[in-house]
N, C-alpha and C. Protein backbone atom coordinates (compact mmCIF):
# COMPACT_ATOMS: atom_id res chain seq x y z
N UNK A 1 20.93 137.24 52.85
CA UNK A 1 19.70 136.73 52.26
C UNK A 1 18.94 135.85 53.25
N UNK A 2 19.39 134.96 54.19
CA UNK A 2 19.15 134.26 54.72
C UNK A 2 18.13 135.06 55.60
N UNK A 3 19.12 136.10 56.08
CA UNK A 3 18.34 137.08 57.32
C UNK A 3 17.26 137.27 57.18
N UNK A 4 17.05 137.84 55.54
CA UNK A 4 15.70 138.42 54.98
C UNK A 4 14.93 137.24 54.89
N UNK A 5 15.14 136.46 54.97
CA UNK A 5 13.62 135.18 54.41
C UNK A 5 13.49 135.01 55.36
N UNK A 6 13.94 135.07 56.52
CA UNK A 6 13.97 134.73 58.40
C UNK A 6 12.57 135.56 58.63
N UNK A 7 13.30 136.91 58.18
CA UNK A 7 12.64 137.95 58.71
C UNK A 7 10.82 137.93 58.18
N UNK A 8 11.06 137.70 56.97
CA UNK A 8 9.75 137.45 56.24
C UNK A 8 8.69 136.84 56.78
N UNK A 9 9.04 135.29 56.92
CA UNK A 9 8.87 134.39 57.13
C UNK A 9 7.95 134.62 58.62
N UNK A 10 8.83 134.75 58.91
CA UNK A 10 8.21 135.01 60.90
C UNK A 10 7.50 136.51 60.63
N UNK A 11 7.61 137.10 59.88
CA UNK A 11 6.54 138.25 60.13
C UNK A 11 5.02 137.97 59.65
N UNK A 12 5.60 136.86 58.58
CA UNK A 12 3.80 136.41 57.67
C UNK A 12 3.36 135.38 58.27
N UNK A 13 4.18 134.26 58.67
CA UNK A 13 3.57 133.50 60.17
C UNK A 13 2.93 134.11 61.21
N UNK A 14 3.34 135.22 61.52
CA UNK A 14 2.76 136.08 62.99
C UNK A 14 2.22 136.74 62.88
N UNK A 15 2.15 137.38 61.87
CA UNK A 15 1.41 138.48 62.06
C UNK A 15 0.15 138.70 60.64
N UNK A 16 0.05 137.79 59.88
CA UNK A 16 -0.64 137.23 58.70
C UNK A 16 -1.68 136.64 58.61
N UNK A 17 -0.70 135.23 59.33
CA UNK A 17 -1.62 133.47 59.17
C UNK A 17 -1.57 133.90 60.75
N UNK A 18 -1.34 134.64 61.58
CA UNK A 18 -1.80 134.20 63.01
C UNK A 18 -0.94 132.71 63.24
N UNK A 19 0.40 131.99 62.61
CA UNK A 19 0.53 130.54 62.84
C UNK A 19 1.70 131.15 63.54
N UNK A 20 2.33 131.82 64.76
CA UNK A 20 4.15 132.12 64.90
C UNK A 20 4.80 130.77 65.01
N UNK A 21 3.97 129.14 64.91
CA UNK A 21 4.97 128.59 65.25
C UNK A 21 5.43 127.95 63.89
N UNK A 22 4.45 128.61 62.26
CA UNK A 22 4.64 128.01 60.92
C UNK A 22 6.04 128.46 60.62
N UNK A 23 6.75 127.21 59.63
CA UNK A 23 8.08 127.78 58.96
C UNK A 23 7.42 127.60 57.39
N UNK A 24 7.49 128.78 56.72
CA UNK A 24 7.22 129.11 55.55
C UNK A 24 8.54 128.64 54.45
N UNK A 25 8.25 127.99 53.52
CA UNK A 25 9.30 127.47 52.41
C UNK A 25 9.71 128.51 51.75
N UNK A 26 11.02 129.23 51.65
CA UNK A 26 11.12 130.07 50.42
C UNK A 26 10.50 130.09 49.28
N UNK A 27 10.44 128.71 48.50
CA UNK A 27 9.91 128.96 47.51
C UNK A 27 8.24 128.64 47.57
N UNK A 28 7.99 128.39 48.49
CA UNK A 28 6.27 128.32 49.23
C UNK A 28 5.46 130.02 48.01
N UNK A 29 4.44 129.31 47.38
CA UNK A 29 3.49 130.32 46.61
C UNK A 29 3.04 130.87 47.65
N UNK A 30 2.86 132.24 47.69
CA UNK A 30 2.02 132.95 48.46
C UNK A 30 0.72 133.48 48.23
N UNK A 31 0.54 134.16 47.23
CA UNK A 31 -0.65 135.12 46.84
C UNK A 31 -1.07 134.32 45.54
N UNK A 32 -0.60 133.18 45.14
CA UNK A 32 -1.28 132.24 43.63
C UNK A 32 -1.72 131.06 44.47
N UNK A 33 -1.09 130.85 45.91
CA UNK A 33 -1.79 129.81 46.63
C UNK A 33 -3.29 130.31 47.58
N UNK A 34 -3.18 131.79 47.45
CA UNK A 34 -4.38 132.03 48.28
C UNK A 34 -3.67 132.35 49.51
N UNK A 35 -2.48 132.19 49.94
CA UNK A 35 -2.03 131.84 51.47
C UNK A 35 -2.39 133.60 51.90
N UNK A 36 -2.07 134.12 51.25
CA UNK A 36 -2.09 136.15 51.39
C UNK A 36 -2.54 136.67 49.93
N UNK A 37 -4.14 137.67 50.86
CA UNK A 37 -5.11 137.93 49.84
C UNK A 37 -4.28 139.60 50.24
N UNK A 38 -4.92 140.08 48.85
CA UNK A 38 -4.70 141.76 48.76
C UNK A 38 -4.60 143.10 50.17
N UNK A 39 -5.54 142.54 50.94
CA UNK A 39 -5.25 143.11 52.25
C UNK A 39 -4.02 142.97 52.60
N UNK A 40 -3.46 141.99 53.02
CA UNK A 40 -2.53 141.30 53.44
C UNK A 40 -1.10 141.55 53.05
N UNK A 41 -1.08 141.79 51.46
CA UNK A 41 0.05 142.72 50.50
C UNK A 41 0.17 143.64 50.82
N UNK A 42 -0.60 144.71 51.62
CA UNK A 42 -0.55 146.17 51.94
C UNK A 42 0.24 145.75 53.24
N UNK A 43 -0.24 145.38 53.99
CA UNK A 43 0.53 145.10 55.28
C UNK A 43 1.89 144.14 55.29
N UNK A 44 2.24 143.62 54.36
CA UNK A 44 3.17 142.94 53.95
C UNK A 44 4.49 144.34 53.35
N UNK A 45 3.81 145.04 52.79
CA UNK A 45 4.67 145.79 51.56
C UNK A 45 5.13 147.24 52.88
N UNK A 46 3.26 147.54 53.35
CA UNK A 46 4.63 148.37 55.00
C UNK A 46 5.70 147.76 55.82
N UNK A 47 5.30 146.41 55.69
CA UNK A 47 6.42 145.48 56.52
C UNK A 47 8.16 145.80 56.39
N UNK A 48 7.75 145.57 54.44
CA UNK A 48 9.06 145.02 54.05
C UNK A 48 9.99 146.82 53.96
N UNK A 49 9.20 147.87 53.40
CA UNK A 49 9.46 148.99 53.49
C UNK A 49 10.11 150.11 54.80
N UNK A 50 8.93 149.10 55.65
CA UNK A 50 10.23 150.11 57.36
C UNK A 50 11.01 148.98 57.77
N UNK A 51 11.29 147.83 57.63
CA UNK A 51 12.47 147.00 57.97
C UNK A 51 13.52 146.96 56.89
N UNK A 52 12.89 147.12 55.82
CA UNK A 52 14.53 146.79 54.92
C UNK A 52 14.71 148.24 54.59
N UNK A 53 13.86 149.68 54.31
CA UNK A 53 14.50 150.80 53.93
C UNK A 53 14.13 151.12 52.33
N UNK A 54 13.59 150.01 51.80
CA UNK A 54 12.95 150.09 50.43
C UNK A 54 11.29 150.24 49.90
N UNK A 55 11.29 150.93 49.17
CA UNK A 55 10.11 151.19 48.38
C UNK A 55 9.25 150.18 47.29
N UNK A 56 8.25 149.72 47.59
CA UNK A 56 7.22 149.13 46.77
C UNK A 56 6.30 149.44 46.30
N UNK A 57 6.23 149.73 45.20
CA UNK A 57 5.00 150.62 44.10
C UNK A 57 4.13 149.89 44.37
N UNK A 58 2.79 150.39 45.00
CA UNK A 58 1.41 149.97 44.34
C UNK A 58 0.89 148.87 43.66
N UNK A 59 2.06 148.65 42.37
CA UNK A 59 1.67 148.03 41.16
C UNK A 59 2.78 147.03 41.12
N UNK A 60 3.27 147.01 41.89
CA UNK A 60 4.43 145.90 42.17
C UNK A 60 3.30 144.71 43.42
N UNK A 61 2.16 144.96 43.58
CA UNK A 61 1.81 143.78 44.87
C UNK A 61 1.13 143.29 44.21
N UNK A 62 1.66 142.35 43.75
CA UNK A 62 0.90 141.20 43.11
C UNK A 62 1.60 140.01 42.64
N UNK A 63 0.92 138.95 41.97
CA UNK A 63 1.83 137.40 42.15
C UNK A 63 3.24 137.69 40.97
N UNK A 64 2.99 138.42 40.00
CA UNK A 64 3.85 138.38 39.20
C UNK A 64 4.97 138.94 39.93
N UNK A 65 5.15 139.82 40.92
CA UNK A 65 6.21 140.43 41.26
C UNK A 65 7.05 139.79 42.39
N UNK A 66 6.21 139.19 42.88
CA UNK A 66 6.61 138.47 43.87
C UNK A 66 5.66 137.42 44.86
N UNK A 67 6.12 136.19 44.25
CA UNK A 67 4.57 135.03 44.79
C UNK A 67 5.38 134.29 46.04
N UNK A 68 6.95 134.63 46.25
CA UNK A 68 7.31 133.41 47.10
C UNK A 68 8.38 134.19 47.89
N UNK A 69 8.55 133.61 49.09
CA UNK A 69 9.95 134.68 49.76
C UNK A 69 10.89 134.64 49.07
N UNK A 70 10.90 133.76 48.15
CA UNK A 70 12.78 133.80 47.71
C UNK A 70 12.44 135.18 46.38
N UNK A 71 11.44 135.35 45.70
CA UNK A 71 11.23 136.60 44.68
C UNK A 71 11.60 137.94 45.18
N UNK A 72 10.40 137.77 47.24
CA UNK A 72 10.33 138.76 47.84
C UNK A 72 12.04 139.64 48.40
N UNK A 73 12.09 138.29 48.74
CA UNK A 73 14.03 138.88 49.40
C UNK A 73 14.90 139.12 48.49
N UNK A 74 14.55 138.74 47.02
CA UNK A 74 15.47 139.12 45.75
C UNK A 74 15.09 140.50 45.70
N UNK A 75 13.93 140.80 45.35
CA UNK A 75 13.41 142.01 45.42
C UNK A 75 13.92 143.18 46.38
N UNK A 76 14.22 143.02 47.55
CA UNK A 76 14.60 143.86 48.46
C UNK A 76 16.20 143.73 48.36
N UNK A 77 17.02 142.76 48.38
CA UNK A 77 18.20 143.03 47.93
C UNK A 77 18.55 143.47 47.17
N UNK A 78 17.93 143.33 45.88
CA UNK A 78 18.17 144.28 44.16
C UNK A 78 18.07 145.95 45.05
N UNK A 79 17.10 146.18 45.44
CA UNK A 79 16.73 147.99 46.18
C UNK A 79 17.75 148.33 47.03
N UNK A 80 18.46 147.49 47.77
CA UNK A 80 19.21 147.67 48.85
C UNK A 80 20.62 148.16 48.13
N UNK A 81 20.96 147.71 47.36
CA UNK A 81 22.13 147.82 46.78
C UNK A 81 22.31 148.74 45.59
């Protein structure tokens, strides 16, 4: 789990917010804070899909499904297994 919020984390710092040197809080709001608008979910959701091996519906990108890394990396471990 750890790995995955690592991984997150430094991908939406770098390649997101443009910040690589931000450390993002697990439970840090993402998309109810504004931090990542709808664009940003698309490129987030190819992210999480060719690094972890799992699938994200369409209708899964949004705050209810996942607003914070710790939802996001639950999310991909529930698929993984």
């Amino acid at each position: 789990m750890e790995e995955t919020l690592s991984s997150l984390s430094n991908y939406i710092a770098r390649e997101i917010l443009k910040q690589p040197g931000r450390q993002l809080s697990p439970a840090e709001k993402l998309i109810s804070s504004g931090l990542i608008d709808s664009f940003n979910l698309v490129d987030l959701s190819i992210f999480v899909e060719t690094t972890f091996g799992v699938h994200i519906d369409d209708t899964e990108l949004n705050a209810s499904t996942f607003d914070s890394l710790n939802e996001l990396a639950a999310l991909i471990q529930e698929r993984q297994a």
